[in-house]
PDB file of N, CA and C in Angstrom:
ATOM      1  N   UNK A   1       0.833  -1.163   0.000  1.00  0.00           N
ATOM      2  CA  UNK A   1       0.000   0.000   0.000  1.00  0.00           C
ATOM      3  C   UNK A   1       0.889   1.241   0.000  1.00  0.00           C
ATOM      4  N   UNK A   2       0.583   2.005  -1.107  1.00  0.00           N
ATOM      5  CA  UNK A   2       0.979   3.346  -0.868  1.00  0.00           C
ATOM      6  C   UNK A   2       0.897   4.416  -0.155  1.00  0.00           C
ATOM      7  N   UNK A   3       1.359   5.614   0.243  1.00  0.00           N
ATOM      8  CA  UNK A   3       0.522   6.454   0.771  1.00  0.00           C
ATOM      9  C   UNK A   3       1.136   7.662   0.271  1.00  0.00           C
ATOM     10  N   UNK A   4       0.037   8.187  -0.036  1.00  0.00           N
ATOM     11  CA  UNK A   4       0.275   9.415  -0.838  1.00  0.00           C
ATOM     12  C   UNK A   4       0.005  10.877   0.308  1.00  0.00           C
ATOM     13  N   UNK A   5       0.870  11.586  -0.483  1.00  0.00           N
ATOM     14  CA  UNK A   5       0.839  12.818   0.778  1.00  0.00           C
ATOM     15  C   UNK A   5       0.780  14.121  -0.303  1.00  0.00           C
ATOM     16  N   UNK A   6      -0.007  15.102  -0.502  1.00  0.00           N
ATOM     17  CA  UNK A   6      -0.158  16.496  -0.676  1.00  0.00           C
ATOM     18  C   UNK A   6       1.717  17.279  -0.929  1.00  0.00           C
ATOM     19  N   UNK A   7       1.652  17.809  -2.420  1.00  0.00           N
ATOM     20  CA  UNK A   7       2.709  18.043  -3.017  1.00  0.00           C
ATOM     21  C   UNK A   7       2.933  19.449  -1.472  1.00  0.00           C
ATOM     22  N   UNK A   8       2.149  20.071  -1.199  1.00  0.00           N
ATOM     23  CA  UNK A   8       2.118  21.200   0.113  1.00  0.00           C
ATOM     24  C   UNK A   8       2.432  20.512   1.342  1.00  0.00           C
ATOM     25  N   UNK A   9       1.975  19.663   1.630  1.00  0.00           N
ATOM     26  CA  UNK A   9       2.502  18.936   2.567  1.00  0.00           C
ATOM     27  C   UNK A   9       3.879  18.602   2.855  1.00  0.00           C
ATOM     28  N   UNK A  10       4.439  17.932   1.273  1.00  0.00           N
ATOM     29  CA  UNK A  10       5.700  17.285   1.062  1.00  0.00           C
ATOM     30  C   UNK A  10       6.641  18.397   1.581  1.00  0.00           C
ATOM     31  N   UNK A  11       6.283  19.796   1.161  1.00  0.00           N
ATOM     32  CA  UNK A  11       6.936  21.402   0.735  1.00  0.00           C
ATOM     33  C   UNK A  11       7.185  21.455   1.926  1.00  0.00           C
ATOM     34  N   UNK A  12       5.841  21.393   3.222  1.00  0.00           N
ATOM     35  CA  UNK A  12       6.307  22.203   4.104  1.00  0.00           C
ATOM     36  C   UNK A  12       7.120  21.196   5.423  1.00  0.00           C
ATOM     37  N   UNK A  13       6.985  20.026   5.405  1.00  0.00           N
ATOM     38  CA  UNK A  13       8.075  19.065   5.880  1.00  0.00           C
ATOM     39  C   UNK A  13       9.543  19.172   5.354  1.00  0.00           C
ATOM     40  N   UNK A  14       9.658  19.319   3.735  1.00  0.00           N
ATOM     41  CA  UNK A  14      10.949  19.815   3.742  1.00  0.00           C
ATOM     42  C   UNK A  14      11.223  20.604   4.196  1.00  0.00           C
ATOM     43  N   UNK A  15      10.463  21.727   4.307  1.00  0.00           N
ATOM     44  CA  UNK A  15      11.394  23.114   5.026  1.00  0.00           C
ATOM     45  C   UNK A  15      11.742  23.391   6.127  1.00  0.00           C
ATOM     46  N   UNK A  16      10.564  22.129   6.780  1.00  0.00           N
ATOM     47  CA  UNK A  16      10.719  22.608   8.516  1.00  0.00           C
ATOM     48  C   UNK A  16      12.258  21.402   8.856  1.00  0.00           C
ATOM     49  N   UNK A  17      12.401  20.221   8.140  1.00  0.00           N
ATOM     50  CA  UNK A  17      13.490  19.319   7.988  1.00  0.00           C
ATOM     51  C   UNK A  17      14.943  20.611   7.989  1.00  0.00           C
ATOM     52  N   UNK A  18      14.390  21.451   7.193  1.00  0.00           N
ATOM     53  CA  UNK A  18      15.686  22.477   6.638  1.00  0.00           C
ATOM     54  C   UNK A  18      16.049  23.533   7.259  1.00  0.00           C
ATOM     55  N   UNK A  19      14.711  23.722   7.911  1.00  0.00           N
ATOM     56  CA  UNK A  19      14.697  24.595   9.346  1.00  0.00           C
ATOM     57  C   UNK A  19      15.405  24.232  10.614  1.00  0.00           C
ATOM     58  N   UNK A  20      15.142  22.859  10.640  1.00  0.00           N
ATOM     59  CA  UNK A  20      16.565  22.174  11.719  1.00  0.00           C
ATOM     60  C   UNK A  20      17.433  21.955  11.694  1.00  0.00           C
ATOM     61  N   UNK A  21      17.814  21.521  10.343  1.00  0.00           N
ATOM     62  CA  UNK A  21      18.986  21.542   9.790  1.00  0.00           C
ATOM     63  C   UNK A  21      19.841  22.732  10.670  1.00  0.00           C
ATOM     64  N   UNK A  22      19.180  24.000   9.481  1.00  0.00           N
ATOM     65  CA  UNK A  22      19.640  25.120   9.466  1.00  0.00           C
ATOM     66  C   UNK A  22      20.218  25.550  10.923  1.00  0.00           C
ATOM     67  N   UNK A  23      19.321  25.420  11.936  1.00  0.00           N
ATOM     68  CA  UNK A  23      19.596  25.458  13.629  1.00  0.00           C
ATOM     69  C   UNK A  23      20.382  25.221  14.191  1.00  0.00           C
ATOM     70  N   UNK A  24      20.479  23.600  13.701  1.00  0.00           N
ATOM     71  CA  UNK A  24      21.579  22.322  14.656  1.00  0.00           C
ATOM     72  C   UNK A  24      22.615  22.862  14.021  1.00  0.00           C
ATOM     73  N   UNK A  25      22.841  23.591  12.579  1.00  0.00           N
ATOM     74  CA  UNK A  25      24.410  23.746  12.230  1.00  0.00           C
ATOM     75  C   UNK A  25      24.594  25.380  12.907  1.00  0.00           C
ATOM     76  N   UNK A  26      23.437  26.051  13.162  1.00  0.00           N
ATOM     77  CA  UNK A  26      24.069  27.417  13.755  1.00  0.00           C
ATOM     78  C   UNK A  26      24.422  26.831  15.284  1.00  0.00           C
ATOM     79  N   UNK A  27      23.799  26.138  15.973  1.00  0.00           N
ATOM     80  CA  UNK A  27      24.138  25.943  17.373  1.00  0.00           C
ATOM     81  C   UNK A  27      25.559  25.118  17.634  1.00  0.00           C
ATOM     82  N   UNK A  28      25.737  24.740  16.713  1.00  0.00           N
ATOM     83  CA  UNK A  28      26.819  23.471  16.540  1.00  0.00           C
ATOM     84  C   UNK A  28      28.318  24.448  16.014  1.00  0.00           C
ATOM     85  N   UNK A  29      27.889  25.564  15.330  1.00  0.00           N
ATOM     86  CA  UNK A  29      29.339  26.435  14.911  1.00  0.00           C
ATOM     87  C   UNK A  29      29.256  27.254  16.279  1.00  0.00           C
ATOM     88  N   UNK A  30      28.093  28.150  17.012  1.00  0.00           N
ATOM     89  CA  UNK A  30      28.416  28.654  18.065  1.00  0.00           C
ATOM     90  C   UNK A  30      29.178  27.903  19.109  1.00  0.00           C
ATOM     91  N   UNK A  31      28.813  26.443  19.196  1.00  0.00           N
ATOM     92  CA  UNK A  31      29.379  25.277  19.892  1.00  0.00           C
ATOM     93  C   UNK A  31      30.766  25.524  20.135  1.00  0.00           C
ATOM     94  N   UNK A  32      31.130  25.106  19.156  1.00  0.00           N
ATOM     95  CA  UNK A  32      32.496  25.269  18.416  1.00  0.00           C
ATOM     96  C   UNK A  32      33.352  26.256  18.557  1.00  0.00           C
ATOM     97  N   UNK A  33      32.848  27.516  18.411  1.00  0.00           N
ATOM     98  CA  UNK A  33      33.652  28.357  18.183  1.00  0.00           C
ATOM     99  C   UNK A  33      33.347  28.765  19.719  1.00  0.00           C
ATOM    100  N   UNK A  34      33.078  28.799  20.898  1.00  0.00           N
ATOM    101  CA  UNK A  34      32.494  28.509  22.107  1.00  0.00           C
ATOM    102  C   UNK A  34      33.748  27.946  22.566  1.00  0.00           C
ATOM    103  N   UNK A  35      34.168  26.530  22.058  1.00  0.00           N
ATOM    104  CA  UNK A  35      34.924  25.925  23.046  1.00  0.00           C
ATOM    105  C   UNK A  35      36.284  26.073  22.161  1.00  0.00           C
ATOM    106  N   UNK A  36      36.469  26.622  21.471  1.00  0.00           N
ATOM    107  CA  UNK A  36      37.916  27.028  20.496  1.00  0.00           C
ATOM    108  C   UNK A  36      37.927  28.390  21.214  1.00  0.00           C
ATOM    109  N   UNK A  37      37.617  29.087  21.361  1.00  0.00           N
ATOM    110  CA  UNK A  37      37.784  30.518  21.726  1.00  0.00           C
ATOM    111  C   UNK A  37      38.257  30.381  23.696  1.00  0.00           C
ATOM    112  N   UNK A  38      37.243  29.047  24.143  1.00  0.00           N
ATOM    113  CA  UNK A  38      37.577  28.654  25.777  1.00  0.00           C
ATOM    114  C   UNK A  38      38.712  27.851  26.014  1.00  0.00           C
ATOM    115  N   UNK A  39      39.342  27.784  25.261  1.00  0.00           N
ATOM    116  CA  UNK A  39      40.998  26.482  25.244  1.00  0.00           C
ATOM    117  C   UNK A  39      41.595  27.505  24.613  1.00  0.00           C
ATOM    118  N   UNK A  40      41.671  28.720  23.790  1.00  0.00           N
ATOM    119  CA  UNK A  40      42.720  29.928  23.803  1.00  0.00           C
ATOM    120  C   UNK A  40      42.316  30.444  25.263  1.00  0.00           C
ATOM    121  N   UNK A  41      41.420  31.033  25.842  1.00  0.00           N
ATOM    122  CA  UNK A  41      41.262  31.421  26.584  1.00  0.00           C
ATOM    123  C   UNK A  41      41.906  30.782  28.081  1.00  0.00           C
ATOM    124  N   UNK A  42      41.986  29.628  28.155  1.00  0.00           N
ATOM    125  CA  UNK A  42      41.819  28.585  29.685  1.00  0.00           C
ATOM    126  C   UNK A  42      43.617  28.958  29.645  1.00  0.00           C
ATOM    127  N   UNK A  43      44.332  28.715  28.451  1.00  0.00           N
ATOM    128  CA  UNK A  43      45.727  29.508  28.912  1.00  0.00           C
ATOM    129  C   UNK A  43      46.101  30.160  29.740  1.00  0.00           C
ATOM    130  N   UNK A  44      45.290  31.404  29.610  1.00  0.00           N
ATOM    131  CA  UNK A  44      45.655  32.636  29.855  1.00  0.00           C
ATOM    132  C   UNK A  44      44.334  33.183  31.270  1.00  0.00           C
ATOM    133  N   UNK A  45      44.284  31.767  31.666  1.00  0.00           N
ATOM    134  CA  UNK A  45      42.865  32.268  32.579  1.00  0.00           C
ATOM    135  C   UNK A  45      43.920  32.944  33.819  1.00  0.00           C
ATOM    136  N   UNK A  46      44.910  32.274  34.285  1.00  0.00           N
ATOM    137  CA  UNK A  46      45.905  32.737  35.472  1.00  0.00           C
ATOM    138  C   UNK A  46      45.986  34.090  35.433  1.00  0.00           C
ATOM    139  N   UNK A  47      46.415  34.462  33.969  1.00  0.00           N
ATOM    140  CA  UNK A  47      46.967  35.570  33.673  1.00  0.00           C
ATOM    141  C   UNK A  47      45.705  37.294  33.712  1.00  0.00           C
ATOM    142  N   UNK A  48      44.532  36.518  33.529  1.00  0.00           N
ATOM    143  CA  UNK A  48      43.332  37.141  33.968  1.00  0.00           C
ATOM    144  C   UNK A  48      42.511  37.204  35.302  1.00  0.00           C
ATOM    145  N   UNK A  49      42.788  35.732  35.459  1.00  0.00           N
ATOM    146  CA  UNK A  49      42.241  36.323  36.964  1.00  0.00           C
ATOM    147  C   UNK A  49      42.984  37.135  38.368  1.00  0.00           C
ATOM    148  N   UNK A  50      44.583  36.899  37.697  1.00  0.00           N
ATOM    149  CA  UNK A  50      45.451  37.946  38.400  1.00  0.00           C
ATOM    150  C   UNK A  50      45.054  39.469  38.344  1.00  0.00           C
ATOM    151  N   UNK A  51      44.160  40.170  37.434  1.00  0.00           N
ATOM    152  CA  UNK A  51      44.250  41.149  37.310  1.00  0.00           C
ATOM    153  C   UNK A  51      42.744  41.485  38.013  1.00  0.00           C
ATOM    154  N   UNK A  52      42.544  42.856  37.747  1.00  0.00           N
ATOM    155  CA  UNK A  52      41.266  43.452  39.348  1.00  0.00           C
ATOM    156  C   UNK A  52      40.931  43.910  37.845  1.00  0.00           C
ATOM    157  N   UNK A  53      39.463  43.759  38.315  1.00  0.00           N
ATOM    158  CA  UNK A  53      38.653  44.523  37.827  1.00  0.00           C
ATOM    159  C   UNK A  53      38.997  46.167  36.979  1.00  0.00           C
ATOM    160  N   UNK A  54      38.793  46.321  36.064  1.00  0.00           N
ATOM    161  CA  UNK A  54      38.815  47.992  35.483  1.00  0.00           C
ATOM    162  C   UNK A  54      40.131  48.148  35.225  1.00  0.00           C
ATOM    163  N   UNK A  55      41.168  47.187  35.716  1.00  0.00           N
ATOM    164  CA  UNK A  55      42.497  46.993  35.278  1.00  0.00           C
ATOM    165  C   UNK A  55      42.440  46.579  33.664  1.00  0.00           C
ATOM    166  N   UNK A  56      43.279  47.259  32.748  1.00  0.00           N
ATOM    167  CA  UNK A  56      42.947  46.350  31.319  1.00  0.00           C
ATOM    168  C   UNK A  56      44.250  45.628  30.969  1.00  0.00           C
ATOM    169  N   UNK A  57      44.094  44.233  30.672  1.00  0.00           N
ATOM    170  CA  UNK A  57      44.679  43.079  30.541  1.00  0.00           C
ATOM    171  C   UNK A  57      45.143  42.447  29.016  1.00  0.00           C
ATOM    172  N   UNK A  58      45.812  43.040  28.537  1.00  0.00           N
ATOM    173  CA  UNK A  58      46.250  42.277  27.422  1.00  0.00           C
ATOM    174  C   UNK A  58      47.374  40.917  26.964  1.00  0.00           C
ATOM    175  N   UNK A  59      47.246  40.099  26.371  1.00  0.00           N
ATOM    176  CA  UNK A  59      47.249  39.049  26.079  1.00  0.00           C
ATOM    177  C   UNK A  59      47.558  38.660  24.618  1.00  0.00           C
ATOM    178  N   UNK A  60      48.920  38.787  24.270  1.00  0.00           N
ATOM    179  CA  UNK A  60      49.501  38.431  22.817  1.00  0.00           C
ATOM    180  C   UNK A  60      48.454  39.315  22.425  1.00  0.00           C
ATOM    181  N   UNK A  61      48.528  40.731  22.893  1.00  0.00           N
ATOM    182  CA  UNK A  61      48.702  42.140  21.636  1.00  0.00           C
ATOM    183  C   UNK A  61      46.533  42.226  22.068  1.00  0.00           C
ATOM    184  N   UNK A  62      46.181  41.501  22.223  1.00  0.00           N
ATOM    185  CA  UNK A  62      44.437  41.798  22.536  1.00  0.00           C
ATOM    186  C   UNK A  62      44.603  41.873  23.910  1.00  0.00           C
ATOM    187  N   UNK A  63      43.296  42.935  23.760  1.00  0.00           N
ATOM    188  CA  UNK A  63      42.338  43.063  25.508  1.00  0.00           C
ATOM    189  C   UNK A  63      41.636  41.801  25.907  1.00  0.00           C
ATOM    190  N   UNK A  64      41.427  41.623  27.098  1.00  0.00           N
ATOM    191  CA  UNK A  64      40.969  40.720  27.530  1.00  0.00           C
ATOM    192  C   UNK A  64      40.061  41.505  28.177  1.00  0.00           C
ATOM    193  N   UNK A  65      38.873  40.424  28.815  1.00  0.00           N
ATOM    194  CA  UNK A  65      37.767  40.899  29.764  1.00  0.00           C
ATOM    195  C   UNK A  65      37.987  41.245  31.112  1.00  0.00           C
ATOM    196  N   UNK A  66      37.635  41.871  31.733  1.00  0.00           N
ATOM    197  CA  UNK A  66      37.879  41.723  33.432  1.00  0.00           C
ATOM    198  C   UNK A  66      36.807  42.474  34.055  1.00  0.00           C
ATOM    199  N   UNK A  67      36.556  41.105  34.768  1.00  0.00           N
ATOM    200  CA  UNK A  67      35.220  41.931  35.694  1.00  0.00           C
ATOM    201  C   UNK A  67      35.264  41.067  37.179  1.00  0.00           C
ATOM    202  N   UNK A  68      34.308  41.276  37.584  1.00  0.00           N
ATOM    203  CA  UNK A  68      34.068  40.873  39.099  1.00  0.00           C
ATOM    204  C   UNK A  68      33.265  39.666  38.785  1.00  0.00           C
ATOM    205  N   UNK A  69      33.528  37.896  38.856  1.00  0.00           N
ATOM    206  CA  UNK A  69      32.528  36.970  38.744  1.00  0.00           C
ATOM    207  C   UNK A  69      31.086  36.931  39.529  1.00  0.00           C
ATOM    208  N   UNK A  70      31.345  37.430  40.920  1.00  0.00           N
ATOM    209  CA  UNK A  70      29.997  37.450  41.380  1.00  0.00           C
ATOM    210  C   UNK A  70      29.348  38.596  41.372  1.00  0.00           C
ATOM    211  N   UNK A  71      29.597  39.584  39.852  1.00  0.00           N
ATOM    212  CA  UNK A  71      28.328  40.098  39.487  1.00  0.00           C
ATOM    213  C   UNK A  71      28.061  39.731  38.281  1.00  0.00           C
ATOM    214  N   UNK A  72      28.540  38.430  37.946  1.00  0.00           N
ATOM    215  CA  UNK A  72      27.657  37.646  36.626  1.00  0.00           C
ATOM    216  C   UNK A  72      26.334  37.454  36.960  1.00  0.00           C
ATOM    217  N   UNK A  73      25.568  37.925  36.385  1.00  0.00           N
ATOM    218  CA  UNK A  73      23.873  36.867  36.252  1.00  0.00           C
ATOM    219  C   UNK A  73      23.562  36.226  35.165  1.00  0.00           C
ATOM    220  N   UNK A  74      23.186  34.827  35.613  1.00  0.00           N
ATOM    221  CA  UNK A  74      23.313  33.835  34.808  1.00  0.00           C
ATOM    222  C   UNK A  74      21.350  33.321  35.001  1.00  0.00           C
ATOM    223  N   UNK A  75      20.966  33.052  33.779  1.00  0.00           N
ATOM    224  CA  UNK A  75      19.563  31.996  33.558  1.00  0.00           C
ATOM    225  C   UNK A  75      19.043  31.982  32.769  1.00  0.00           C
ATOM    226  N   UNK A  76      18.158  30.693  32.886  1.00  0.00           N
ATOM    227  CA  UNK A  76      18.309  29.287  32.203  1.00  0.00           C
ATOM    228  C   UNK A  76      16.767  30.067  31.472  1.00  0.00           C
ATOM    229  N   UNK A  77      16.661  29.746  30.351  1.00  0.00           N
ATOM    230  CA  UNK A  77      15.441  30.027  29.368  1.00  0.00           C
ATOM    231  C   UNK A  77      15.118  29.157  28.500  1.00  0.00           C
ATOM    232  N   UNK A  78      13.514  29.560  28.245  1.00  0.00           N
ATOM    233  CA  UNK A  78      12.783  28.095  27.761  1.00  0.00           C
ATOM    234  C   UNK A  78      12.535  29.513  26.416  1.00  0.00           C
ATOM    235  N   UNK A  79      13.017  29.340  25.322  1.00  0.00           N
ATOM    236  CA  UNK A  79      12.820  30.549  23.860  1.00  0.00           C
ATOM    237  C   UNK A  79      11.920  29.034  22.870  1.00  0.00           C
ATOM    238  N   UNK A  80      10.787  29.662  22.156  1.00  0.00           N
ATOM    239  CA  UNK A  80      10.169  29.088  21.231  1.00  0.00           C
ATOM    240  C   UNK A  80      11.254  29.638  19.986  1.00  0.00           C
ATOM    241  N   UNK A  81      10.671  28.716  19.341  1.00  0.00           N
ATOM    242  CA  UNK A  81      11.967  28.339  17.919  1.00  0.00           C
ATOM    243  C   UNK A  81      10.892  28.166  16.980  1.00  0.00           C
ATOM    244  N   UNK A  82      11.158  28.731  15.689  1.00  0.00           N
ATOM    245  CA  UNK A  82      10.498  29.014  14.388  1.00  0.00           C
ATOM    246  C   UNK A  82      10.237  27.728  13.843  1.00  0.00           C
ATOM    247  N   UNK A  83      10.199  26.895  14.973  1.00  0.00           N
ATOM    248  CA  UNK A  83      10.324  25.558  13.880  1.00  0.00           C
ATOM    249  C   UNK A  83       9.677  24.002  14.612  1.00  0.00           C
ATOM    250  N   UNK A  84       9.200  23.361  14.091  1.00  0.00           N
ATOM    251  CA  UNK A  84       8.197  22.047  14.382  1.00  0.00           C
ATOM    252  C   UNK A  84       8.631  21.176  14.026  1.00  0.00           C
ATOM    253  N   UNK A  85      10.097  20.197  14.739  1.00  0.00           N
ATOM    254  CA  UNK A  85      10.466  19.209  14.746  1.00  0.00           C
ATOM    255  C   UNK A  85      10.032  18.176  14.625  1.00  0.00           C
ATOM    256  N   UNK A  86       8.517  18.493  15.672  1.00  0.00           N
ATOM    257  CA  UNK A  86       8.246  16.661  15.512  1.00  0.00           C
ATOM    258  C   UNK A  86       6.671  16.641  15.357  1.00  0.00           C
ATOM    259  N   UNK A  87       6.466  17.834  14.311  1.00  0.00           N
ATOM    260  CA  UNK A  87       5.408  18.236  13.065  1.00  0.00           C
ATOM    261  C   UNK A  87       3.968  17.923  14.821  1.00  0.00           C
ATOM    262  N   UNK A  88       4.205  18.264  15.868  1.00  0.00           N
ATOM    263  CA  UNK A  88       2.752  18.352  16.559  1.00  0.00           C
ATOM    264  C   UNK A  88       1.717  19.970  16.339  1.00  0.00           C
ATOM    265  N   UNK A  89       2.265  20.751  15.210  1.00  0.00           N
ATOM    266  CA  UNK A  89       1.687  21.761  15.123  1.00  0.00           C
ATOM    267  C   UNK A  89       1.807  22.603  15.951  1.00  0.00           C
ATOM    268  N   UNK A  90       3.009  23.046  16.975  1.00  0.00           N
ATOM    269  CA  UNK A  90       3.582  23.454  17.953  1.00  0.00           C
ATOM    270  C   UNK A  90       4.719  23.798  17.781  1.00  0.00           C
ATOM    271  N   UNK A  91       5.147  25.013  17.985  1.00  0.00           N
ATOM    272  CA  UNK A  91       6.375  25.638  17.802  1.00  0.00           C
ATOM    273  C   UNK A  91       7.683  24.904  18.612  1.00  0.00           C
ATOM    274  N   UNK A  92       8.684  24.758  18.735  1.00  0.00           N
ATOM    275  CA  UNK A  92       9.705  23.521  19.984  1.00  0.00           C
ATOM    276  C   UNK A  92      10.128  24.905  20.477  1.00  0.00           C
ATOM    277  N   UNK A  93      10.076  24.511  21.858  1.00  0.00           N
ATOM    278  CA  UNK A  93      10.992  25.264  22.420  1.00  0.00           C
ATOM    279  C   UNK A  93      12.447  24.478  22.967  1.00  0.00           C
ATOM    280  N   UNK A  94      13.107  25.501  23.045  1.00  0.00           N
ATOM    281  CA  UNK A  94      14.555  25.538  22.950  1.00  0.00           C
ATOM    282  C   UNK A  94      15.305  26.041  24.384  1.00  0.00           C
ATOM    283  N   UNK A  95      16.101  25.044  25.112  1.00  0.00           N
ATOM    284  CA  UNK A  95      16.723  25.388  26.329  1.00  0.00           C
ATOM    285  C   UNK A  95      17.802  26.464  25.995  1.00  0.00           C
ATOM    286  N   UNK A  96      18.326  27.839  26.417  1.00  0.00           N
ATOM    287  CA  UNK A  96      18.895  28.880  26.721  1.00  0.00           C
ATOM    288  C   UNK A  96      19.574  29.309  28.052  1.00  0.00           C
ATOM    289  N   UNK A  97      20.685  29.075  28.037  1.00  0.00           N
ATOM    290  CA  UNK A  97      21.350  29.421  29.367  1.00  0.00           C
ATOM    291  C   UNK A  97      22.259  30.877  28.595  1.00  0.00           C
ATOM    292  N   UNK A  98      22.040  31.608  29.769  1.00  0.00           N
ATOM    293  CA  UNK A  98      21.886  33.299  29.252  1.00  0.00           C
ATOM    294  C   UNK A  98      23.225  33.249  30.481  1.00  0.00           C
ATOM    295  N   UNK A  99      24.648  34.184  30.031  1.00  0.00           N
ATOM    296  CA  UNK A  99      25.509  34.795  31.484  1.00  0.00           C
ATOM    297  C   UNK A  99      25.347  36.418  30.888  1.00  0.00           C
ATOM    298  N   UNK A 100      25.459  36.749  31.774  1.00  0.00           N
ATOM    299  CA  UNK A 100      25.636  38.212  31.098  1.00  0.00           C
ATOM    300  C   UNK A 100      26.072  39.393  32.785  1.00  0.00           C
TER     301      UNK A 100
END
């Protein structure tokens, strides 16, 4: 038995397929470039956390960050995403851990 499915149908499963795609490879280069940027960084963490706050810290010719850790605020977010993974007609939401 066959089963036939609506040429619109077919359309909009590909796109939402392409829509995740599209996602998993942006989350996956932020990934990346996330933990390439944190292994240059983990070097030179000594060399930063030696320094105070408002002090500016450079590091093979760049500034580095410097602040006070316990006035990071950090949390966790539930963000809806343009996109219907698992086609229930429902937008997915997406886990978000925010530092700032």
């Amino acid at each position: 038995m066959t089963r036939s499915t609506s040429p619109g149908r077919a359309a909009k499963r590909r796109l939402s397929i392409m829509r995740c795609v599209v996602a998993a490879a942006a989350a996956l280069s932020i990934g990346a470039t996330s933990l390439a940027s944190g292994a240059a960084q983990a070097t030179t963490t000594q060399q930063i956390n030696a320094s105070t706050a408002g002090t500016p810290t450079f590091v093979d010719g760049r500034a580095q960050p410097t602040f006070a850790g316990e006035e990071v605020i950090r949390e966790d977010l539930w963000v809806e995403a343009p996109v219907d993974s698992d086609f229930d007609g429902v937008n997915d939401l997406v886990h978000v851990e925010v530092a700032r």
